[in-house]
C-alpha atoms as a PDB file:
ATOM      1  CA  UNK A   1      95.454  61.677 106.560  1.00  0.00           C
ATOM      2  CA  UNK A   2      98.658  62.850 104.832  1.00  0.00           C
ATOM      3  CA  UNK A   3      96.425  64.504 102.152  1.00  0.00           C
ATOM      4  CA  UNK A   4      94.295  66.678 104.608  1.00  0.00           C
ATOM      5  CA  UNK A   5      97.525  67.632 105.767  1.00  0.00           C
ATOM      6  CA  UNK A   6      98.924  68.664 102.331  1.00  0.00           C
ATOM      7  CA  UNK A   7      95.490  70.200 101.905  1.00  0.00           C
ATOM      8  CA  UNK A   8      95.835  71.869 105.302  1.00  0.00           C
ATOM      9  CA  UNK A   9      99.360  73.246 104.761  1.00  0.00           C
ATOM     10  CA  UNK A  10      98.332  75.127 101.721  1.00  0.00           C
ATOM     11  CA  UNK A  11      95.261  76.690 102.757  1.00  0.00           C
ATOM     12  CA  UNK A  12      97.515  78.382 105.528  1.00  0.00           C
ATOM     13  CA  UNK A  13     100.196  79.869 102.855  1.00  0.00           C
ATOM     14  CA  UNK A  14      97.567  80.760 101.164  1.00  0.00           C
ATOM     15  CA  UNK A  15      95.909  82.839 104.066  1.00  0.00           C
ATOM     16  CA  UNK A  16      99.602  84.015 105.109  1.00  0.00           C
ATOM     17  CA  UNK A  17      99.718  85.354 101.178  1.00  0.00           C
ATOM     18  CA  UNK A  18      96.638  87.088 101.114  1.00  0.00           C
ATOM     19  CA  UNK A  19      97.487  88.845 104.724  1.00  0.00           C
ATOM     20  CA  UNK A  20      98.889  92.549 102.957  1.00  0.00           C
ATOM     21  CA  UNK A  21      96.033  92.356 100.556  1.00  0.00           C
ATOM     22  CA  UNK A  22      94.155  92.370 103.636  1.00  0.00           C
ATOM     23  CA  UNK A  23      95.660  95.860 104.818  1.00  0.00           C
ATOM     24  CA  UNK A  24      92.925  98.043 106.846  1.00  0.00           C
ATOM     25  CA  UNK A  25      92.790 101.646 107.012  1.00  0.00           C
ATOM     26  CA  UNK A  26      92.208 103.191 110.893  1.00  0.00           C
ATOM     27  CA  UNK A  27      90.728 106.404 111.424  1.00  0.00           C
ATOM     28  CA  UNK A  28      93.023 108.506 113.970  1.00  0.00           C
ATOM     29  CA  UNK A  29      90.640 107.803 116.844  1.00  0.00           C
ATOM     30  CA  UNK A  30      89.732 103.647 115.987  1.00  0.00           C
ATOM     31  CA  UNK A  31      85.870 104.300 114.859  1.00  0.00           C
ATOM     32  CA  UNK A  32      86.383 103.538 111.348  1.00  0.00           C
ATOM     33  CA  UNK A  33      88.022 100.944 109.444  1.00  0.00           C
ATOM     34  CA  UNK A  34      88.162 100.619 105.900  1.00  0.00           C
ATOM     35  CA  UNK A  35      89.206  97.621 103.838  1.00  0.00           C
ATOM     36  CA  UNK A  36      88.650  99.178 100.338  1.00  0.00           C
ATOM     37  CA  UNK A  37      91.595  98.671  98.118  1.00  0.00           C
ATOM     38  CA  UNK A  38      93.045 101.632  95.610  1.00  0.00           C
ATOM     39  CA  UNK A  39      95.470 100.510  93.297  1.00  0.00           C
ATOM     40  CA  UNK A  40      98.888  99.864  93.308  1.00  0.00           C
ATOM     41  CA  UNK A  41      98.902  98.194  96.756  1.00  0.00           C
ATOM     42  CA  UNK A  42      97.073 100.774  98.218  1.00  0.00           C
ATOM     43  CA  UNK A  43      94.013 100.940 101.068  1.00  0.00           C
ATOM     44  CA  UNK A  44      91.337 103.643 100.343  1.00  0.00           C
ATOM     45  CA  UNK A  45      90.311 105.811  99.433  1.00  0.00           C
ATOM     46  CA  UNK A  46      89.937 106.880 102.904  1.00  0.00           C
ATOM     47  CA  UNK A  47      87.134 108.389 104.515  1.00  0.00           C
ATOM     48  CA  UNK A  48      85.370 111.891 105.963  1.00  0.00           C
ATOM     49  CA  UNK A  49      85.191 113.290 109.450  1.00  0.00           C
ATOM     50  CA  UNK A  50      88.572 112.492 110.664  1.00  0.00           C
ATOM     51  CA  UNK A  51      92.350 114.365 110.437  1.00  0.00           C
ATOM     52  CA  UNK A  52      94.456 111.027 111.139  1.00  0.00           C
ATOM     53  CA  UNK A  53      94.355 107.899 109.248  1.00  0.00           C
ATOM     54  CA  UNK A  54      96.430 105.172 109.280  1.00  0.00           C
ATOM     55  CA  UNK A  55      97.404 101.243 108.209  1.00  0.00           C
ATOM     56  CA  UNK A  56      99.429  98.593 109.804  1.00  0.00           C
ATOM     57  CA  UNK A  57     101.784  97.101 107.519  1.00  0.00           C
ATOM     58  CA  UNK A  58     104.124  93.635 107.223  1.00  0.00           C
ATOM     59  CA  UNK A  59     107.718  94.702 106.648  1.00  0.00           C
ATOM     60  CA  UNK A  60     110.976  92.624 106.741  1.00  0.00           C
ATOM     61  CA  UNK A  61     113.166  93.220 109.784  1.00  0.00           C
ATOM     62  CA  UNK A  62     115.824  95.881 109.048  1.00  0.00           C
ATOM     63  CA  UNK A  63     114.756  97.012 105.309  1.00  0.00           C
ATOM     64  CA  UNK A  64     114.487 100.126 103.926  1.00  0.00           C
ATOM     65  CA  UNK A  65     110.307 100.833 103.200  1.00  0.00           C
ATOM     66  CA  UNK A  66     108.371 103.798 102.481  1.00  0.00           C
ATOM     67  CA  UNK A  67     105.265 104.773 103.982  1.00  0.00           C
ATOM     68  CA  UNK A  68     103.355 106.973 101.584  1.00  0.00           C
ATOM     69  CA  UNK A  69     100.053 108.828 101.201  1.00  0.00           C
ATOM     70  CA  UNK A  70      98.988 108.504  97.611  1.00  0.00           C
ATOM     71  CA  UNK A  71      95.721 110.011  95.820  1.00  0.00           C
ATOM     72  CA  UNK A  72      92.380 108.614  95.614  1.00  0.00           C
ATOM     73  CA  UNK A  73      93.728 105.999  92.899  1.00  0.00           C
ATOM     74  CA  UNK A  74      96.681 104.757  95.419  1.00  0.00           C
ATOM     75  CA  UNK A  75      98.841 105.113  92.572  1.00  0.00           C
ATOM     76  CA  UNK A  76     100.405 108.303  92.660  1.00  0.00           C
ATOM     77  CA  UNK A  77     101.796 110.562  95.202  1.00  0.00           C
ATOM     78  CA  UNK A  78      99.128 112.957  97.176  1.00  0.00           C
ATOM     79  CA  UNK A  79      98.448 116.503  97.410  1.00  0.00           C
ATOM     80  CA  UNK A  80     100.966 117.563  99.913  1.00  0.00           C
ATOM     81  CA  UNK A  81      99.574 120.785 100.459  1.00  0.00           C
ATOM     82  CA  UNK A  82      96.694 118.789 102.094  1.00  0.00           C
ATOM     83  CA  UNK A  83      99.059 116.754 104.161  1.00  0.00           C
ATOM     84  CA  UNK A  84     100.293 118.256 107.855  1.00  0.00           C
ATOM     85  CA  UNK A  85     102.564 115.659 108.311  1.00  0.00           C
ATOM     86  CA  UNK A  86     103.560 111.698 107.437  1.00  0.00           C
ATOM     87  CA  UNK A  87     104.489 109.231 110.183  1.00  0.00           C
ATOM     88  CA  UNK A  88     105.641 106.011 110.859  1.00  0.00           C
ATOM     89  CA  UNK A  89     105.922 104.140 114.321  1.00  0.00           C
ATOM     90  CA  UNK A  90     105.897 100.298 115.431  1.00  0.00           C
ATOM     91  CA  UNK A  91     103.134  98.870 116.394  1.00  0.00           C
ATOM     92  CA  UNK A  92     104.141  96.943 119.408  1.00  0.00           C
ATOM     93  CA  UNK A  93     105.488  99.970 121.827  1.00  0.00           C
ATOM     94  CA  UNK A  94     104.374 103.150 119.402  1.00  0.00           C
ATOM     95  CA  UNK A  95     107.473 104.674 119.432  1.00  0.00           C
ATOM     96  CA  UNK A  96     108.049 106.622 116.556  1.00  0.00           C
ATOM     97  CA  UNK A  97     110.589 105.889 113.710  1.00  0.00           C
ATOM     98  CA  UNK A  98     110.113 108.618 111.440  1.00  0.00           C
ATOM     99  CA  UNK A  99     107.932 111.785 110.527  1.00  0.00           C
ATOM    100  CA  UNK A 100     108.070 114.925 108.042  1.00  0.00           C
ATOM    101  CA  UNK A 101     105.407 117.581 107.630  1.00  0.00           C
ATOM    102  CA  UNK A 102     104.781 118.601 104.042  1.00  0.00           C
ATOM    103  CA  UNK A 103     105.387 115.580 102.135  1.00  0.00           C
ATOM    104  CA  UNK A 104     103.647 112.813 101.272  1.00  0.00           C
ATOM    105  CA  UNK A 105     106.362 110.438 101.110  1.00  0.00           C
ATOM    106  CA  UNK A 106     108.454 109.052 104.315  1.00  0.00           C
ATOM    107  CA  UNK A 107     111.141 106.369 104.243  1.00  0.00           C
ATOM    108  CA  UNK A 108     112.394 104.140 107.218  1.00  0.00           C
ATOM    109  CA  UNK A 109     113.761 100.916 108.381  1.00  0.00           C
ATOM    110  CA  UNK A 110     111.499  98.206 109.124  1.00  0.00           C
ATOM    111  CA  UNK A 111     111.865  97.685 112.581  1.00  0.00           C
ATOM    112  CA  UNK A 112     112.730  94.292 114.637  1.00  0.00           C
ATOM    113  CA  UNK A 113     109.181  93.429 114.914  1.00  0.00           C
ATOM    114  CA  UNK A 114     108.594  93.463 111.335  1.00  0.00           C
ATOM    115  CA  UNK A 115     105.502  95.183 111.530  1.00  0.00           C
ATOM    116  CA  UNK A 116     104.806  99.249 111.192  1.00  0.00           C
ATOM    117  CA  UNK A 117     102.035 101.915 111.381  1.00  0.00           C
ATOM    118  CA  UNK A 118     102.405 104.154 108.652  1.00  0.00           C
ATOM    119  CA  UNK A 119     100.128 107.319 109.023  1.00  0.00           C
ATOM    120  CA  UNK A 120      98.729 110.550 107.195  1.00  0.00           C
ATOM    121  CA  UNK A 121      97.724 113.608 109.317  1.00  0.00           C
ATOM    122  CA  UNK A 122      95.909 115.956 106.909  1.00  0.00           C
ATOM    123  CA  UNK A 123      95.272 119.329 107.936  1.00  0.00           C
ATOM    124  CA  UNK A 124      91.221 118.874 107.083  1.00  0.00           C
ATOM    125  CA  UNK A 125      89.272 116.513 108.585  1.00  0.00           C
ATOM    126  CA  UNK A 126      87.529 115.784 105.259  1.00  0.00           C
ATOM    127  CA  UNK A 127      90.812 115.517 103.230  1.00  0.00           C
ATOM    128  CA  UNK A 128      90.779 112.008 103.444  1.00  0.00           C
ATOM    129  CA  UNK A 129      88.408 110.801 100.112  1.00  0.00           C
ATOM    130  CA  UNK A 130      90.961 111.971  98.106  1.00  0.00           C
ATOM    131  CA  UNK A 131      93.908 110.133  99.441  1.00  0.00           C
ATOM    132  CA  UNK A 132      95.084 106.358  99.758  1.00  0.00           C
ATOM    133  CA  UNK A 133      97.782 104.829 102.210  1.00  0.00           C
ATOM    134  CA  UNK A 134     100.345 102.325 101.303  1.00  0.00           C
ATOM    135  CA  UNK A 135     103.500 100.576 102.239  1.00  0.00           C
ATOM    136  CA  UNK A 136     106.250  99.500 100.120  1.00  0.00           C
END
Protein backbone atom coordinates (compact mmCIF):
# COMPACT_ATOMS: atom_id res chain seq x y z
CA UNK A 1 0.00 0.00 0.00
CA UNK A 2 2.51 2.65 1.15
CA UNK A 3 4.43 2.04 -2.14
CA UNK A 4 1.43 2.72 -4.55
CA UNK A 5 1.18 5.68 -2.60
CA UNK A 6 4.84 6.79 -3.03
CA UNK A 7 4.27 5.69 -6.61
CA UNK A 8 1.06 7.72 -6.70
CA UNK A 9 2.51 10.92 -5.19
CA UNK A 10 5.10 11.19 -7.84
CA UNK A 11 3.22 10.58 -10.85
CA UNK A 12 1.13 13.74 -9.72
CA UNK A 13 4.40 16.13 -9.36
CA UNK A 14 5.28 14.85 -12.21
CA UNK A 15 1.99 15.83 -14.13
CA UNK A 16 1.97 19.24 -12.01
CA UNK A 17 5.74 19.69 -13.68
CA UNK A 18 4.92 19.02 -17.05
CA UNK A 19 1.63 21.47 -16.79
CA UNK A 20 3.62 24.87 -18.61
CA UNK A 21 5.15 22.52 -21.07
CA UNK A 22 1.68 21.83 -21.75
CA UNK A 23 0.86 25.61 -22.69
CA UNK A 24 -1.89 25.84 -25.64
CA UNK A 25 -2.18 28.50 -28.07
CA UNK A 26 -6.11 29.92 -28.64
CA UNK A 27 -7.11 31.49 -31.70
CA UNK A 28 -8.98 34.94 -30.86
CA UNK A 29 -12.38 33.36 -31.47
CA UNK A 30 -11.70 29.51 -29.59
CA UNK A 31 -11.69 27.36 -33.05
CA UNK A 32 -8.15 26.55 -32.96
CA UNK A 33 -5.81 25.33 -30.50
CA UNK A 34 -2.35 24.60 -30.98
CA UNK A 35 -0.01 22.67 -28.72
CA UNK A 36 3.16 22.92 -30.92
CA UNK A 37 6.12 24.05 -28.96
CA UNK A 38 8.85 26.80 -30.42
CA UNK A 39 11.77 27.13 -28.45
CA UNK A 40 12.71 28.82 -25.56
CA UNK A 41 9.44 28.13 -23.69
CA UNK A 42 7.47 29.15 -26.37
CA UNK A 43 3.89 27.78 -28.05
CA UNK A 44 3.78 28.00 -31.92
CA UNK A 45 4.32 28.83 -34.28
CA UNK A 46 0.85 29.96 -34.48
CA UNK A 47 -1.50 29.57 -37.13
CA UNK A 48 -3.47 31.32 -40.38
CA UNK A 49 -6.90 32.83 -40.65
CA UNK A 50 -7.12 34.58 -37.42
CA UNK A 51 -5.91 38.36 -35.98
CA UNK A 52 -5.93 37.30 -32.11
CA UNK A 53 -4.06 34.57 -30.55
CA UNK A 54 -3.45 33.84 -27.26
CA UNK A 55 -2.05 31.33 -24.21
CA UNK A 56 -2.96 30.88 -20.66
CA UNK A 57 -0.08 30.88 -18.49
CA UNK A 58 0.93 29.72 -14.60
CA UNK A 59 2.44 32.72 -12.84
CA UNK A 60 3.30 33.24 -9.10
CA UNK A 61 0.96 35.58 -7.24
CA UNK A 62 2.33 39.16 -7.24
CA UNK A 63 5.60 38.72 -9.58
CA UNK A 64 6.78 40.67 -12.13
CA UNK A 65 6.31 38.43 -15.77
CA UNK A 66 6.40 39.31 -19.27
CA UNK A 67 4.08 38.31 -21.81
CA UNK A 68 5.80 38.36 -25.17
CA UNK A 69 5.22 37.60 -28.85
CA UNK A 70 8.39 36.09 -30.21
CA UNK A 71 9.17 34.86 -33.95
CA UNK A 72 8.49 31.64 -35.48
CA UNK A 73 11.53 30.09 -33.40
CA UNK A 74 9.95 31.44 -29.90
CA UNK A 75 13.27 32.63 -29.21
CA UNK A 76 13.54 36.04 -30.16
CA UNK A 77 11.42 39.04 -30.07
CA UNK A 78 8.73 39.47 -33.13
CA UNK A 79 8.23 41.74 -35.89
CA UNK A 80 6.49 44.55 -34.22
CA UNK A 81 5.50 46.18 -37.21
CA UNK A 82 3.18 43.11 -37.61
CA UNK A 83 1.90 43.42 -34.11
CA UNK A 84 -1.35 45.93 -33.39
CA UNK A 85 -1.10 45.50 -29.94
CA UNK A 86 0.11 43.00 -26.82
CA UNK A 87 -2.21 42.18 -23.92
CA UNK A 88 -2.46 40.60 -20.82
CA UNK A 89 -5.66 39.93 -18.62
CA UNK A 90 -6.64 37.20 -15.87
CA UNK A 91 -8.29 34.52 -16.70
CA UNK A 92 -10.86 34.19 -14.04
CA UNK A 93 -12.89 37.72 -14.52
CA UNK A 94 -10.95 39.02 -17.95
CA UNK A 95 -10.17 42.15 -16.71
CA UNK A 96 -7.29 43.52 -18.22
CA UNK A 97 -3.84 44.12 -16.54
CA UNK A 98 -1.86 45.51 -19.18
CA UNK A 99 -1.66 46.35 -23.04
CA UNK A 100 0.69 48.41 -25.56
CA UNK A 101 0.29 48.64 -29.31
CA UNK A 102 3.54 48.43 -31.23
CA UNK A 103 5.61 46.23 -29.24
CA UNK A 104 6.04 42.90 -28.86
CA UNK A 105 7.00 42.81 -25.38
CA UNK A 106 4.52 43.62 -22.25
CA UNK A 107 5.40 43.30 -18.57
CA UNK A 108 2.94 42.90 -15.54
CA UNK A 109 2.28 41.53 -12.18
CA UNK A 110 1.01 38.17 -11.86
CA UNK A 111 -2.20 38.57 -10.49
CA UNK A 112 -3.85 36.89 -7.18
CA UNK A 113 -5.07 34.03 -9.10
CA UNK A 114 -1.79 33.10 -10.35
CA UNK A 115 -2.87 32.46 -13.66
CA UNK A 116 -2.84 35.02 -16.91
CA UNK A 117 -3.85 35.30 -20.61
CA UNK A 118 -1.18 36.78 -22.43
CA UNK A 119 -2.24 37.77 -26.06
CA UNK A 120 -0.95 39.02 -29.60
CA UNK A 121 -3.34 41.03 -31.86
CA UNK A 122 -1.59 41.25 -35.24
CA UNK A 123 -2.83 43.56 -37.69
CA UNK A 124 -3.11 40.49 -40.50
CA UNK A 125 -5.03 37.72 -40.02
CA UNK A 126 -2.30 35.52 -41.54
CA UNK A 127 0.56 37.08 -39.45
CA UNK A 128 0.44 34.45 -37.12
CA UNK A 129 3.02 31.49 -38.78
CA UNK A 130 5.62 33.67 -38.15
CA UNK A 131 5.19 34.38 -34.53
CA UNK A 132 5.30 32.34 -31.13
CA UNK A 133 3.73 33.30 -27.64
CA UNK A 134 5.37 32.90 -24.35
CA UNK A 135 5.38 33.74 -20.72
CA UNK A 136 8.19 34.34 -18.50
Amino acid sequence: MRFSAIVALIASAGLVAATPGSLVARSGDGSVELAKRSGCGSTGPLGTGHYIWWITAPCKAGTQMTCQVTDRTGCLPGDTSKIGSVEVDNPDDTQQIAKKSGTNTLSFTCPPGGQVRCQANFNDNDDGPGYSLRVF
